[in-house]
N, C-alpha and C. Protein backbone atom coordinates (compact mmCIF):
# COMPACT_ATOMS: atom_id res chain seq x y z
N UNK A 1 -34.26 55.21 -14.77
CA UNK A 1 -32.88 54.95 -14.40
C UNK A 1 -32.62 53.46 -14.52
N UNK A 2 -31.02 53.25 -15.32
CA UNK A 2 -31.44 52.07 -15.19
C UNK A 2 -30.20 51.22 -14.14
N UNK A 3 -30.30 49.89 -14.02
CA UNK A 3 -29.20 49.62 -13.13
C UNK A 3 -27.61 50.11 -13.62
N UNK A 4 -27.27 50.17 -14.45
CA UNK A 4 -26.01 50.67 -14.93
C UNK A 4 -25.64 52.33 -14.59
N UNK A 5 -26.78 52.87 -14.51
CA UNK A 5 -26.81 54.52 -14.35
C UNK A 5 -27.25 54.41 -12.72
N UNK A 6 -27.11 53.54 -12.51
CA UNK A 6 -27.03 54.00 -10.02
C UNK A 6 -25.98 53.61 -10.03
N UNK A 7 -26.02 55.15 -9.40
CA UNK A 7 -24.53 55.13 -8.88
C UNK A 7 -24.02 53.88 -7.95
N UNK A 8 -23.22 54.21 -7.64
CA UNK A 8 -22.30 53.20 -6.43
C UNK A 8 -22.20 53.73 -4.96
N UNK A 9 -22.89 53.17 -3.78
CA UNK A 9 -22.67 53.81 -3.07
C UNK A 9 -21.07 53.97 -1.89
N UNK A 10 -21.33 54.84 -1.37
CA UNK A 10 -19.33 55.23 -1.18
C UNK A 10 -18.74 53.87 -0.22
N UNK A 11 -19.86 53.30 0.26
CA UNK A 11 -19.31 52.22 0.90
C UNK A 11 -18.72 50.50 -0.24
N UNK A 12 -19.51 50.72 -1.21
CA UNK A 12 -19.30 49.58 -2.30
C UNK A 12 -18.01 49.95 -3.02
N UNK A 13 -17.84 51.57 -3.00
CA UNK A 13 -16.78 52.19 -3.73
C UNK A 13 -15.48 51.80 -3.00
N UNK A 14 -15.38 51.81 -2.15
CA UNK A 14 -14.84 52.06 -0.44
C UNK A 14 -14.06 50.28 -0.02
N UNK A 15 -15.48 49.33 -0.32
CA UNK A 15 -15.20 48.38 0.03
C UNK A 15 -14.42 47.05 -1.58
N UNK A 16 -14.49 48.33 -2.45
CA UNK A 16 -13.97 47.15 -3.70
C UNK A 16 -12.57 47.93 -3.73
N UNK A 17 -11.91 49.29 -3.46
CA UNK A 17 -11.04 49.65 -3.31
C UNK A 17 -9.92 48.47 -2.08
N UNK A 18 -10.58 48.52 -0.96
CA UNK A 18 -9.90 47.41 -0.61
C UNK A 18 -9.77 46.19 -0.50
N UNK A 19 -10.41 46.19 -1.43
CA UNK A 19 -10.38 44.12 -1.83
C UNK A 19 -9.26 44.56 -2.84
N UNK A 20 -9.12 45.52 -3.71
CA UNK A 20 -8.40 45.16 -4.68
C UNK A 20 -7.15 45.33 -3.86
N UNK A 21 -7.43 46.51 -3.18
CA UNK A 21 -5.91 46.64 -2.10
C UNK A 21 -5.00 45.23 -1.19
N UNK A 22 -6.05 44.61 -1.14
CA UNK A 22 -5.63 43.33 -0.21
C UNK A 22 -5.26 42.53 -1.90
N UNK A 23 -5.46 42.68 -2.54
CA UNK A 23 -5.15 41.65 -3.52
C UNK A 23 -3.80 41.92 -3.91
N UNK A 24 -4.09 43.32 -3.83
CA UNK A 24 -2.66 43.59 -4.73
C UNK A 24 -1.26 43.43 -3.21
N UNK A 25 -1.68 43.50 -2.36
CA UNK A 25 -0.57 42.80 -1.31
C UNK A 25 -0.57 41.99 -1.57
N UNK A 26 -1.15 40.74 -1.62
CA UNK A 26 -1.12 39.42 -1.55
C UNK A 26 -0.12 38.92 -3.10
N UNK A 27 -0.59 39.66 -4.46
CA UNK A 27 0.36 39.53 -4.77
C UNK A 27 1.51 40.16 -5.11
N UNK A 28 1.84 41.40 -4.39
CA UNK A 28 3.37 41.96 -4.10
C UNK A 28 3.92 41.46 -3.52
N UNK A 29 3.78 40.13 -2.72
CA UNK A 29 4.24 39.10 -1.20
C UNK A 29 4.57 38.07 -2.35
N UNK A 30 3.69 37.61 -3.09
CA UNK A 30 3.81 36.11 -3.75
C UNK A 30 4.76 36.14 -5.09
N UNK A 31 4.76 37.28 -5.82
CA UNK A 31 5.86 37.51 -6.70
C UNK A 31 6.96 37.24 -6.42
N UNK A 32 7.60 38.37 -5.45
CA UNK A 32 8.86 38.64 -5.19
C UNK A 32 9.46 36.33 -4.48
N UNK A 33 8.36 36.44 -3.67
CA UNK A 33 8.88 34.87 -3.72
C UNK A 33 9.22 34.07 -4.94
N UNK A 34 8.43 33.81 -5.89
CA UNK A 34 8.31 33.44 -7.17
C UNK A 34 9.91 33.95 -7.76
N UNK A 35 9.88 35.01 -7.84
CA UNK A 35 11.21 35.76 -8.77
C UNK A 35 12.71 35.16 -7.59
N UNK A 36 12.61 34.83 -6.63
CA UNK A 36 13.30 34.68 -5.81
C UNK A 36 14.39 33.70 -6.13
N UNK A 37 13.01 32.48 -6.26
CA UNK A 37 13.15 31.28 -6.72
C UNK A 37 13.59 30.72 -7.66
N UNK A 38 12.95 31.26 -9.11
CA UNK A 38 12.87 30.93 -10.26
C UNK A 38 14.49 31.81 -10.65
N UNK A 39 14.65 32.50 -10.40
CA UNK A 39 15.73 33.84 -11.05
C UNK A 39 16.46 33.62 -10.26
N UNK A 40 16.66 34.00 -8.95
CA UNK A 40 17.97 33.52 -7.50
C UNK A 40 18.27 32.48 -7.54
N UNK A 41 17.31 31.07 -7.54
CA UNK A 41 17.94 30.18 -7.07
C UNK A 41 18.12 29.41 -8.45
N UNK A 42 17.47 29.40 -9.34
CA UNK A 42 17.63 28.89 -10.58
C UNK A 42 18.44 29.92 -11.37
N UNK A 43 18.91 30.97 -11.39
CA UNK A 43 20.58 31.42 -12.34
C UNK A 43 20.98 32.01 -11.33
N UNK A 44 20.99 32.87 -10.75
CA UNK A 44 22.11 33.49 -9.63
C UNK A 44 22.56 32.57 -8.91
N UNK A 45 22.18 32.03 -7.99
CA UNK A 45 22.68 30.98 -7.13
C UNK A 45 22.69 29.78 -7.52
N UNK A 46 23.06 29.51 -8.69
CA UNK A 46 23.01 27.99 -8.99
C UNK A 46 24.40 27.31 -8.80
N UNK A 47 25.65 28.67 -8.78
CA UNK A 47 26.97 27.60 -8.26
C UNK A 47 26.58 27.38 -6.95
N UNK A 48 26.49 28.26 -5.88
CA UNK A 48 26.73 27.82 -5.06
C UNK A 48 25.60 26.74 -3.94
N UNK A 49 24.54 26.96 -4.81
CA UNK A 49 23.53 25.71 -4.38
C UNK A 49 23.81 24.30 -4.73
N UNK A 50 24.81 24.45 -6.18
CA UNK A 50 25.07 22.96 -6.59
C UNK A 50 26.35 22.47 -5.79
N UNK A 51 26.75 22.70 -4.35
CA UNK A 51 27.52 22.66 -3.74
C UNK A 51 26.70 21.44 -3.13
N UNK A 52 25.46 21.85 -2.94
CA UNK A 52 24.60 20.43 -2.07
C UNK A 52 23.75 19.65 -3.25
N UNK A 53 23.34 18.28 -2.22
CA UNK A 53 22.78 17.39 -3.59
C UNK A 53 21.14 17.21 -2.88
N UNK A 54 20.51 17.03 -3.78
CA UNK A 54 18.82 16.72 -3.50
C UNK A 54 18.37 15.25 -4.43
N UNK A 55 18.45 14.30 -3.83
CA UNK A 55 18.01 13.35 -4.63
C UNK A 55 19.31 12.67 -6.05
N UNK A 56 20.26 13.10 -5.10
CA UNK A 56 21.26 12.77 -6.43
C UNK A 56 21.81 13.87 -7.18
N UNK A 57 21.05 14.74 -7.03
CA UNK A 57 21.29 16.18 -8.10
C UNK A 57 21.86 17.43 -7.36
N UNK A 58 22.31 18.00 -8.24
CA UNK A 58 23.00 19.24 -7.58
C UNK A 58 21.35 19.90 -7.68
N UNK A 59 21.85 21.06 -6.41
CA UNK A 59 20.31 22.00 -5.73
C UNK A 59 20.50 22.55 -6.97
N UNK A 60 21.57 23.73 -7.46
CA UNK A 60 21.19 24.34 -8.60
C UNK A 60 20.41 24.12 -9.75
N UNK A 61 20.93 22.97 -9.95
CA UNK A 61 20.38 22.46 -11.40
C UNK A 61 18.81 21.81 -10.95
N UNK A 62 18.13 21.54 -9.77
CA UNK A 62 17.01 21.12 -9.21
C UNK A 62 16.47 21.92 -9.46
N UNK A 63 16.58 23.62 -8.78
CA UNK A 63 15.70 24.34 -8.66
C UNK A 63 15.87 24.65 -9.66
N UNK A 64 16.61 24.56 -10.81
CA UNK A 64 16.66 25.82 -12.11
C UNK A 64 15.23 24.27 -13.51
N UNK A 65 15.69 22.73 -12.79
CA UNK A 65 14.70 22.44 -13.98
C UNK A 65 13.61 22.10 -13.09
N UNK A 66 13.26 22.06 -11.67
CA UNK A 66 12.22 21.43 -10.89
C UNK A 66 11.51 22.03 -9.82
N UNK A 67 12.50 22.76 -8.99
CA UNK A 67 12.24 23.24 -7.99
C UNK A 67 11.52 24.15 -7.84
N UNK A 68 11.68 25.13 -8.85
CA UNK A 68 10.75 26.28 -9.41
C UNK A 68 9.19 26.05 -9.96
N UNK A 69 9.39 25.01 -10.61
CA UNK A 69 7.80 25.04 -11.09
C UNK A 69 7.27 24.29 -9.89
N UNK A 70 7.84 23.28 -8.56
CA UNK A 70 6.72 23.15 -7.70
C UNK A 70 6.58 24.34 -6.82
N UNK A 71 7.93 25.16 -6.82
CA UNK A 71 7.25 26.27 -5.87
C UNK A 71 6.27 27.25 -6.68
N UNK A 72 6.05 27.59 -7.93
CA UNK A 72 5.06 27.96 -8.50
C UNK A 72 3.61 27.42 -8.15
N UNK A 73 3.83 26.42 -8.44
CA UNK A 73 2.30 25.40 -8.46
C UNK A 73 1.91 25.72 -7.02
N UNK A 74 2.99 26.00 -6.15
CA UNK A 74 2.29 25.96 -4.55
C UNK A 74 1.69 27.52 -4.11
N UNK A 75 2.45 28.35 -5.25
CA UNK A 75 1.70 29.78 -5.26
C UNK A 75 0.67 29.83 -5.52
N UNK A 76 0.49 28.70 -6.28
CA UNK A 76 -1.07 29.30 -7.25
C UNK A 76 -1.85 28.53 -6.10
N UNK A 77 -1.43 27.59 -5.74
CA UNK A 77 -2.19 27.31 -4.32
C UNK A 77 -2.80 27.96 -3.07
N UNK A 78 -1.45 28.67 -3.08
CA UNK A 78 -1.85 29.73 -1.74
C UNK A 78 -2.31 31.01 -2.31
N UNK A 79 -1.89 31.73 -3.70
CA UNK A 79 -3.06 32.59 -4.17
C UNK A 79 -4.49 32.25 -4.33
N UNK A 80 -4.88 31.28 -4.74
CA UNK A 80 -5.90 30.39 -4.47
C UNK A 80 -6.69 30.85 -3.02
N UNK A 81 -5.88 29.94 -2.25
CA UNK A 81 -6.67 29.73 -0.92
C UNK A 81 -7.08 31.32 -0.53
N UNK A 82 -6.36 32.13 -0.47
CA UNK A 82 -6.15 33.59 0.14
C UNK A 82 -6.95 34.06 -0.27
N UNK A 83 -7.25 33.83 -1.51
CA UNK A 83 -8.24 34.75 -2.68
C UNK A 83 -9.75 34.63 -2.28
N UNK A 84 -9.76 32.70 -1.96
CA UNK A 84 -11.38 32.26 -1.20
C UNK A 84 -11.35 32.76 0.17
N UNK A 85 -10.63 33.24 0.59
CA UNK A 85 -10.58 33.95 2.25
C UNK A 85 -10.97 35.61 1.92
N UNK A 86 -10.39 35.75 0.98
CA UNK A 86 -10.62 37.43 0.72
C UNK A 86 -11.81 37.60 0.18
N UNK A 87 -12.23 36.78 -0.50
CA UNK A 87 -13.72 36.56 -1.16
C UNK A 87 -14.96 36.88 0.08
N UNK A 88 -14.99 35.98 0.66
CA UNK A 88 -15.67 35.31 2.08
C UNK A 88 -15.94 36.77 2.67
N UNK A 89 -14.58 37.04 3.16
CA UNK A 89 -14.32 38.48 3.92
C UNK A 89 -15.19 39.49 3.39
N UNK A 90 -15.20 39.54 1.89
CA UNK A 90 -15.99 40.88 1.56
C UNK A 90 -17.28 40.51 0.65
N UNK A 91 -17.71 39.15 1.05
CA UNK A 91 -19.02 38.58 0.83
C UNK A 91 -18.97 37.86 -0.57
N UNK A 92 -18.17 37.44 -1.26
CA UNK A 92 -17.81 38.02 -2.75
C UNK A 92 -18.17 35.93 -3.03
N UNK A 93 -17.77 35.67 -1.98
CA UNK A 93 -18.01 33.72 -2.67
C UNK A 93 -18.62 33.33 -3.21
N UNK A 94 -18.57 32.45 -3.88
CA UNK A 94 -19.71 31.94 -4.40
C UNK A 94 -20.22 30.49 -3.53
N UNK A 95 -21.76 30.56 -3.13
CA UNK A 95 -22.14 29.44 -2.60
C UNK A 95 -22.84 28.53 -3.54
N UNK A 96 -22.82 27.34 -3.01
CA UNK A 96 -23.50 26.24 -3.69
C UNK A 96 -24.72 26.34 -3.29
């Protein structure tokens, strides 16, 4: 037998089912923010955000050329961090 042909036992089966489960929350939570942002506040709401100013600039036109890619960059941050927490949790890290 070789390692590829043992089976999996129901707890490894069990316990990668919900890692992927926690993943896939984590990003059904982080999307809908993302799309929020990028799509709501950068074309839907861009009249009435450019009602206020950020640095000189109307909000609309901020978030539609700026605002969006730092709230991106801060996703991939906190998908990031969450991901080394979810790791940890189900032993999965890698140590030095």
């Amino acid at each position: 037998m070789t390692v590829s042909d043992k089976p999996e036992s129901t707890l490894e089966v069990r316990d990668g089912r919900a890692y992927w489960h926690h993943n896939l929350i984590l990003i059904g939570t982080l999307l809908p923010i993302w799309f929020a942002v990028s799509f709501g506040c950068g074309i839907l709401l861009v009249d009435w955000l450019n009602q206020f100013r950020l640095g000189g600039y109307k909000l609309g036109f901020w978030f539609a050329q700026q605002g969006a890619i730092y709230v991106f960059v801060l996703l991939i941050f906190i998908y990031t961090w969450r991901m080394a927490v979810l790791d940890r949790k189900f032993g999965l890290d890698e140590e030095d």
